[in-house]
C-alpha atoms as a PDB file:
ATOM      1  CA  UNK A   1     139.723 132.502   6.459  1.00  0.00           C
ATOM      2  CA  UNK A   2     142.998 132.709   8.167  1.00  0.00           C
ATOM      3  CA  UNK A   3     145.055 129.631   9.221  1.00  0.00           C
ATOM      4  CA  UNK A   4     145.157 129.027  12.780  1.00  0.00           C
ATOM      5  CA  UNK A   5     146.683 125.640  13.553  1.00  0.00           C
ATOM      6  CA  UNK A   6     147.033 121.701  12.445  1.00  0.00           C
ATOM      7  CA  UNK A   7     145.123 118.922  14.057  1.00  0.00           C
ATOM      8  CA  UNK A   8     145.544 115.394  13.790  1.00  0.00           C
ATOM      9  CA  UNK A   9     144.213 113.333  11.151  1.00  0.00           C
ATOM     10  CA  UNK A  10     144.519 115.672   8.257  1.00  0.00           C
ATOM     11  CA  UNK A  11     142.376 118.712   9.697  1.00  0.00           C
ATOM     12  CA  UNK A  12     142.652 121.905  10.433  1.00  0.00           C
ATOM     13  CA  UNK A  13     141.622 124.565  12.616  1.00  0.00           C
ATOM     14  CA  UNK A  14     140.784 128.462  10.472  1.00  0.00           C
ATOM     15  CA  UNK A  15     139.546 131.572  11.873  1.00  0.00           C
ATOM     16  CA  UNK A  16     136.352 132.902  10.465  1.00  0.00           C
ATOM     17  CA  UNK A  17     137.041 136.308   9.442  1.00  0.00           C
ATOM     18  CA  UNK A  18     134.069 138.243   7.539  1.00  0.00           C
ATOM     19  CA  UNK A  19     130.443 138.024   7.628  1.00  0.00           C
ATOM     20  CA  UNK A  20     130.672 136.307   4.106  1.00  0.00           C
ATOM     21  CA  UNK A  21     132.912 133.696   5.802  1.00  0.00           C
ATOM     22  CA  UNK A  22     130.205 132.957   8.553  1.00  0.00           C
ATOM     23  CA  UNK A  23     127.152 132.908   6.844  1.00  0.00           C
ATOM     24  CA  UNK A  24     128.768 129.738   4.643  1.00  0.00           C
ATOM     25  CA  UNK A  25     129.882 128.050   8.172  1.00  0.00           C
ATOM     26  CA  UNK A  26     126.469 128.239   8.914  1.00  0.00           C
ATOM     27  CA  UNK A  27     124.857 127.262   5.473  1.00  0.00           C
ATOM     28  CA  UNK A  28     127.491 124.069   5.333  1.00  0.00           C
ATOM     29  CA  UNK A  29     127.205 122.929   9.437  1.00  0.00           C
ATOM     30  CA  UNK A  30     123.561 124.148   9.528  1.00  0.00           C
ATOM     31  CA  UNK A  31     123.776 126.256  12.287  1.00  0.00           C
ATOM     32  CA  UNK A  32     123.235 129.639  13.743  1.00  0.00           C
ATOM     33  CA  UNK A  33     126.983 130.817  13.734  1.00  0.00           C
ATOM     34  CA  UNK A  34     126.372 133.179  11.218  1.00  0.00           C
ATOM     35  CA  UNK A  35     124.207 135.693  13.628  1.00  0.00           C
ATOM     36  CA  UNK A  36     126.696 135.349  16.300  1.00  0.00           C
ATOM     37  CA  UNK A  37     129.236 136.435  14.620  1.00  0.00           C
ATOM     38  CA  UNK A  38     127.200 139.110  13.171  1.00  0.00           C
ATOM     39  CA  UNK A  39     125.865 140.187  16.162  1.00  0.00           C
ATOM     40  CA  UNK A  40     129.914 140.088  18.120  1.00  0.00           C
ATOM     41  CA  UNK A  41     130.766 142.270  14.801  1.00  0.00           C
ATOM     42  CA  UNK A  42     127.985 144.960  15.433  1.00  0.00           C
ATOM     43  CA  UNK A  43     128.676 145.225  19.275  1.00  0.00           C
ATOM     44  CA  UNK A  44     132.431 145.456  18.323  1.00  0.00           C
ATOM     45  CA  UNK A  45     132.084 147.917  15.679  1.00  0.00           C
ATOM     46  CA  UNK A  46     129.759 150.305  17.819  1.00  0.00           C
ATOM     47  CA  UNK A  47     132.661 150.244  20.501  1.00  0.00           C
ATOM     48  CA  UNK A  48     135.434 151.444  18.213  1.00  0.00           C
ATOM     49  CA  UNK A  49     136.869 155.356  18.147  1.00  0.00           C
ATOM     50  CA  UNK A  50     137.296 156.590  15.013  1.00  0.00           C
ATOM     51  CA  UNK A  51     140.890 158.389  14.163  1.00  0.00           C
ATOM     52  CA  UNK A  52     140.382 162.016  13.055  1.00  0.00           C
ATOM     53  CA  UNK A  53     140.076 162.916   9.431  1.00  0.00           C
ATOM     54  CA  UNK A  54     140.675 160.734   6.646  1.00  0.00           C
ATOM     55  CA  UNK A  55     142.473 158.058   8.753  1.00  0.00           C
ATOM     56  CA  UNK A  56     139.103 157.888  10.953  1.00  0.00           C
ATOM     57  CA  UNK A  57     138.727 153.664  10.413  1.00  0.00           C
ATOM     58  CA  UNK A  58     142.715 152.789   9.711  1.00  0.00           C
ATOM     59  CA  UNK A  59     142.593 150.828  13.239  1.00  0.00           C
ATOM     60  CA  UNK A  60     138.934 149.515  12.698  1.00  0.00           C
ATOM     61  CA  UNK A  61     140.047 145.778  11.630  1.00  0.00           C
ATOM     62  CA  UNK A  62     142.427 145.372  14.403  1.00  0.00           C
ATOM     63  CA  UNK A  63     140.071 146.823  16.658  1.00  0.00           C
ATOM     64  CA  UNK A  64     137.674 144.163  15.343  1.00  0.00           C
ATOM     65  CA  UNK A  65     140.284 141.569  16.066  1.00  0.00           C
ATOM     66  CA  UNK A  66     141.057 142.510  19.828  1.00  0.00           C
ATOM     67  CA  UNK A  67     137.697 143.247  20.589  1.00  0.00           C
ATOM     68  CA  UNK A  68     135.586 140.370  19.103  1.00  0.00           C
ATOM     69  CA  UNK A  69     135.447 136.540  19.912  1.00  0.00           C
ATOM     70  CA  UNK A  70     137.282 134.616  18.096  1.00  0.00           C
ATOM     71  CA  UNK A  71     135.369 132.167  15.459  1.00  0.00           C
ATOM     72  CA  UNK A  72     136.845 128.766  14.222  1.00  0.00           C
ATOM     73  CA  UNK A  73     136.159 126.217  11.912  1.00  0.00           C
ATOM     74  CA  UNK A  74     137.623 122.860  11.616  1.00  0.00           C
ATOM     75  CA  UNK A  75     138.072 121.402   8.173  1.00  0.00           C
ATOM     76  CA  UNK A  76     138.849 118.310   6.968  1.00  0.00           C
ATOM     77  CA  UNK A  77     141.896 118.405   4.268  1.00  0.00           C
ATOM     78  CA  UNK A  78     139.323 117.654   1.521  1.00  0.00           C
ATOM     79  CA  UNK A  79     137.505 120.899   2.843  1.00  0.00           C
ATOM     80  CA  UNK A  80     134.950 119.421   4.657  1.00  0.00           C
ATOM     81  CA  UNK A  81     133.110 121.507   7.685  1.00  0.00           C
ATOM     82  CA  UNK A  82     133.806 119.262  10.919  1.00  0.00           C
ATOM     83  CA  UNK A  83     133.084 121.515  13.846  1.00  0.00           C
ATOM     84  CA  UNK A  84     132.785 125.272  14.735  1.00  0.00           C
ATOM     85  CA  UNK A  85     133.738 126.933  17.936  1.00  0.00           C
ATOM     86  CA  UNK A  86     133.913 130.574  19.326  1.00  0.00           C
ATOM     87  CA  UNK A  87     136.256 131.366  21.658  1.00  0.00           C
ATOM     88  CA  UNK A  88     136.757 134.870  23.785  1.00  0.00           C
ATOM     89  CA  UNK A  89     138.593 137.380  22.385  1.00  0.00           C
ATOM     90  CA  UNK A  90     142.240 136.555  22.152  1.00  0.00           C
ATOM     91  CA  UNK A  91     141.473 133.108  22.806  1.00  0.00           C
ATOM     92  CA  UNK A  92     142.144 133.523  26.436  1.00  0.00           C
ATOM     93  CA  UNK A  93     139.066 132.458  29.542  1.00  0.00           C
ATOM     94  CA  UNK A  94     137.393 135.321  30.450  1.00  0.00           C
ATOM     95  CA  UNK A  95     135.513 134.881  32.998  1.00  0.00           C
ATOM     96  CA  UNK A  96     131.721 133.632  32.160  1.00  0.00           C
ATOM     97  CA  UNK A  97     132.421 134.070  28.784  1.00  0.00           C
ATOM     98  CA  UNK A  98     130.650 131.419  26.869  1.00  0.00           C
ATOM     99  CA  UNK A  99     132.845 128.976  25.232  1.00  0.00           C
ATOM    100  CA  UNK A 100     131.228 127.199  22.577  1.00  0.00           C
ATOM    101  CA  UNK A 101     132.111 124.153  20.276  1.00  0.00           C
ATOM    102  CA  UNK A 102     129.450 122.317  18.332  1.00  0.00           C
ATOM    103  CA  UNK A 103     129.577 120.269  14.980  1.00  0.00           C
ATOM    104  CA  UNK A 104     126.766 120.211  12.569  1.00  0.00           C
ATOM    105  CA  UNK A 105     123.219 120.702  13.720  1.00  0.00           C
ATOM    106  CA  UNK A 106     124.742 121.962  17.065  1.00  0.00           C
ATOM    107  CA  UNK A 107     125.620 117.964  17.297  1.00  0.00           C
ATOM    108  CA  UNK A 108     128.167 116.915  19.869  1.00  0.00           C
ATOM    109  CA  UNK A 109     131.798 117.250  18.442  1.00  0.00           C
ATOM    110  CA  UNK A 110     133.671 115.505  20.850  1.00  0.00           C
ATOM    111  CA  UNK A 111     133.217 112.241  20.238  1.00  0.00           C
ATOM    112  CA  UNK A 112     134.464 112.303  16.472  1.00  0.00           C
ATOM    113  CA  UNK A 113     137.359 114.957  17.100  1.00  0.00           C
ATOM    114  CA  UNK A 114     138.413 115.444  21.019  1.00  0.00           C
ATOM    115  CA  UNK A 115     142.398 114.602  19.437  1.00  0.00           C
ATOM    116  CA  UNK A 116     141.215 117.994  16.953  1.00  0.00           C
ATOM    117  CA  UNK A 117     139.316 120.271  19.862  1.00  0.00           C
ATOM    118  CA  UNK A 118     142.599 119.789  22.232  1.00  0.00           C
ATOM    119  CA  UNK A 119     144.883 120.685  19.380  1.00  0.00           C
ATOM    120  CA  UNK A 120     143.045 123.965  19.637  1.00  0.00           C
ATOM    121  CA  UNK A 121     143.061 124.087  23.061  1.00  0.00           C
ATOM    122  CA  UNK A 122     147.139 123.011  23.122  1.00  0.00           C
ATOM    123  CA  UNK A 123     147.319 126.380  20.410  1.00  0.00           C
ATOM    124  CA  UNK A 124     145.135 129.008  22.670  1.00  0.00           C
ATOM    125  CA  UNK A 125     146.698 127.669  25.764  1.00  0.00           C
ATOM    126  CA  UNK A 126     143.691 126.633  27.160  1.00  0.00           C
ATOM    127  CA  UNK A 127     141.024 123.771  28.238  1.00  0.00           C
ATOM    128  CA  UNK A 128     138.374 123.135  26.203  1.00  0.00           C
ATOM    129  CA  UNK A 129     136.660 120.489  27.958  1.00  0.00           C
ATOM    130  CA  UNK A 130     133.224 119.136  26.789  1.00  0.00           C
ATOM    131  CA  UNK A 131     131.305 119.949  29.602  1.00  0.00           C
ATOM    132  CA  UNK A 132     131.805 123.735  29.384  1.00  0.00           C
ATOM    133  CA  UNK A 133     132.177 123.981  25.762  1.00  0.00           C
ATOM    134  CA  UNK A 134     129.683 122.056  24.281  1.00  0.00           C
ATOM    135  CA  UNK A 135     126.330 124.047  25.476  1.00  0.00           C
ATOM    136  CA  UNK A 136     123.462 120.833  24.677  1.00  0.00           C
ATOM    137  CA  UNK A 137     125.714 118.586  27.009  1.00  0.00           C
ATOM    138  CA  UNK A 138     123.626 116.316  29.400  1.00  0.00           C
ATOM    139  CA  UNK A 139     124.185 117.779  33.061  1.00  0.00           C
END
C-alpha cells in the first residue's frame, strides 16, 4: 500500500495497490472490493500498448496507475480497516463515474469518519459528499 494522506484522529488514508492488497481489504471490511479492483485491473490491462521488444511492459504499471480508479483504505494507527473508497482515475470527477465510499459490510461511513472522508476529499481536491458517494444511502 502506498501512503496517500493523514486524517484526523490518528488515521490514515493508503492506496490499494495489487490484487494481494485488495483481496485482504475485502477479507478484513467484508466486502466486495476485491473484484472491483480486479475487474478495473483487467479492463486496464487489456487497454495498454505494449513497447516493442524486450521493453514491451516497461510502462505497464504506470499505465495501470493513469488508467485505473483509484482504491483507498482508511486505517486506524493501530492498523485497523475503517472505510474503503474508489475514486476515478487520478482522483479527479469524471463525469458519471461512480464514486464510492463504504465501511465494513458496505455500512455507512460517514457518520463515524466525515472529519476522515473530507481529509480525502481536501487531498484529491474534491467533494465527497455522502449522498453521491455512499451508494446504500436512503434517497
Amino acid at each position: 500500500m502506498q501512503y496517500v494522506c493523514d486524517a484526523p484522529k490518528g488515521r490514515t488514508w493508503f492506496r490499494i495497490e495489487t490484487e494481494a492488497e485488495a483481496a485482504e481489504e475485502s477479507r478484513l471490511m467484508r466486502h466486495a472490493v476485491e473484484r472491483h479492483f480486479t475487474g478495473a485491473q483487467r479492463r486496464a490491462r487489456a487497454s495498454y500498448v505494449p513497447g516493442p521488444g524486450l521493453e514491451r511492459d516497461i510502462g505497464l504499471k504506470d499505465h495501470l496507475a493513469r488508467t485505473m480508479p483509484i482504491f483507498l483504505t482508511l486505517r486506524a494507527d493501530d492498523g485497523t480497516g475503517l472505510a474503503t473508497a474508489m475514486l476515478p482515475p487520478g482522483g479527479k470527477p469524471l463525469g458519471e463515474f461512480p464514486v464510492i465510499v463504504v465501511g465494513a459490510e458496505n455500512a455507512d461511513p460517514y457518520a463515524a469518519h466525515a472529519d476522515a472522508i473530507e481529509a480525502l476529499g481536501r487531498h484529491f481536491g474534491v467533494k465527497l459528499a455522502r449522498a453521491r458517494c455512499y451508494p446504500y444511502a436512503q434517497k
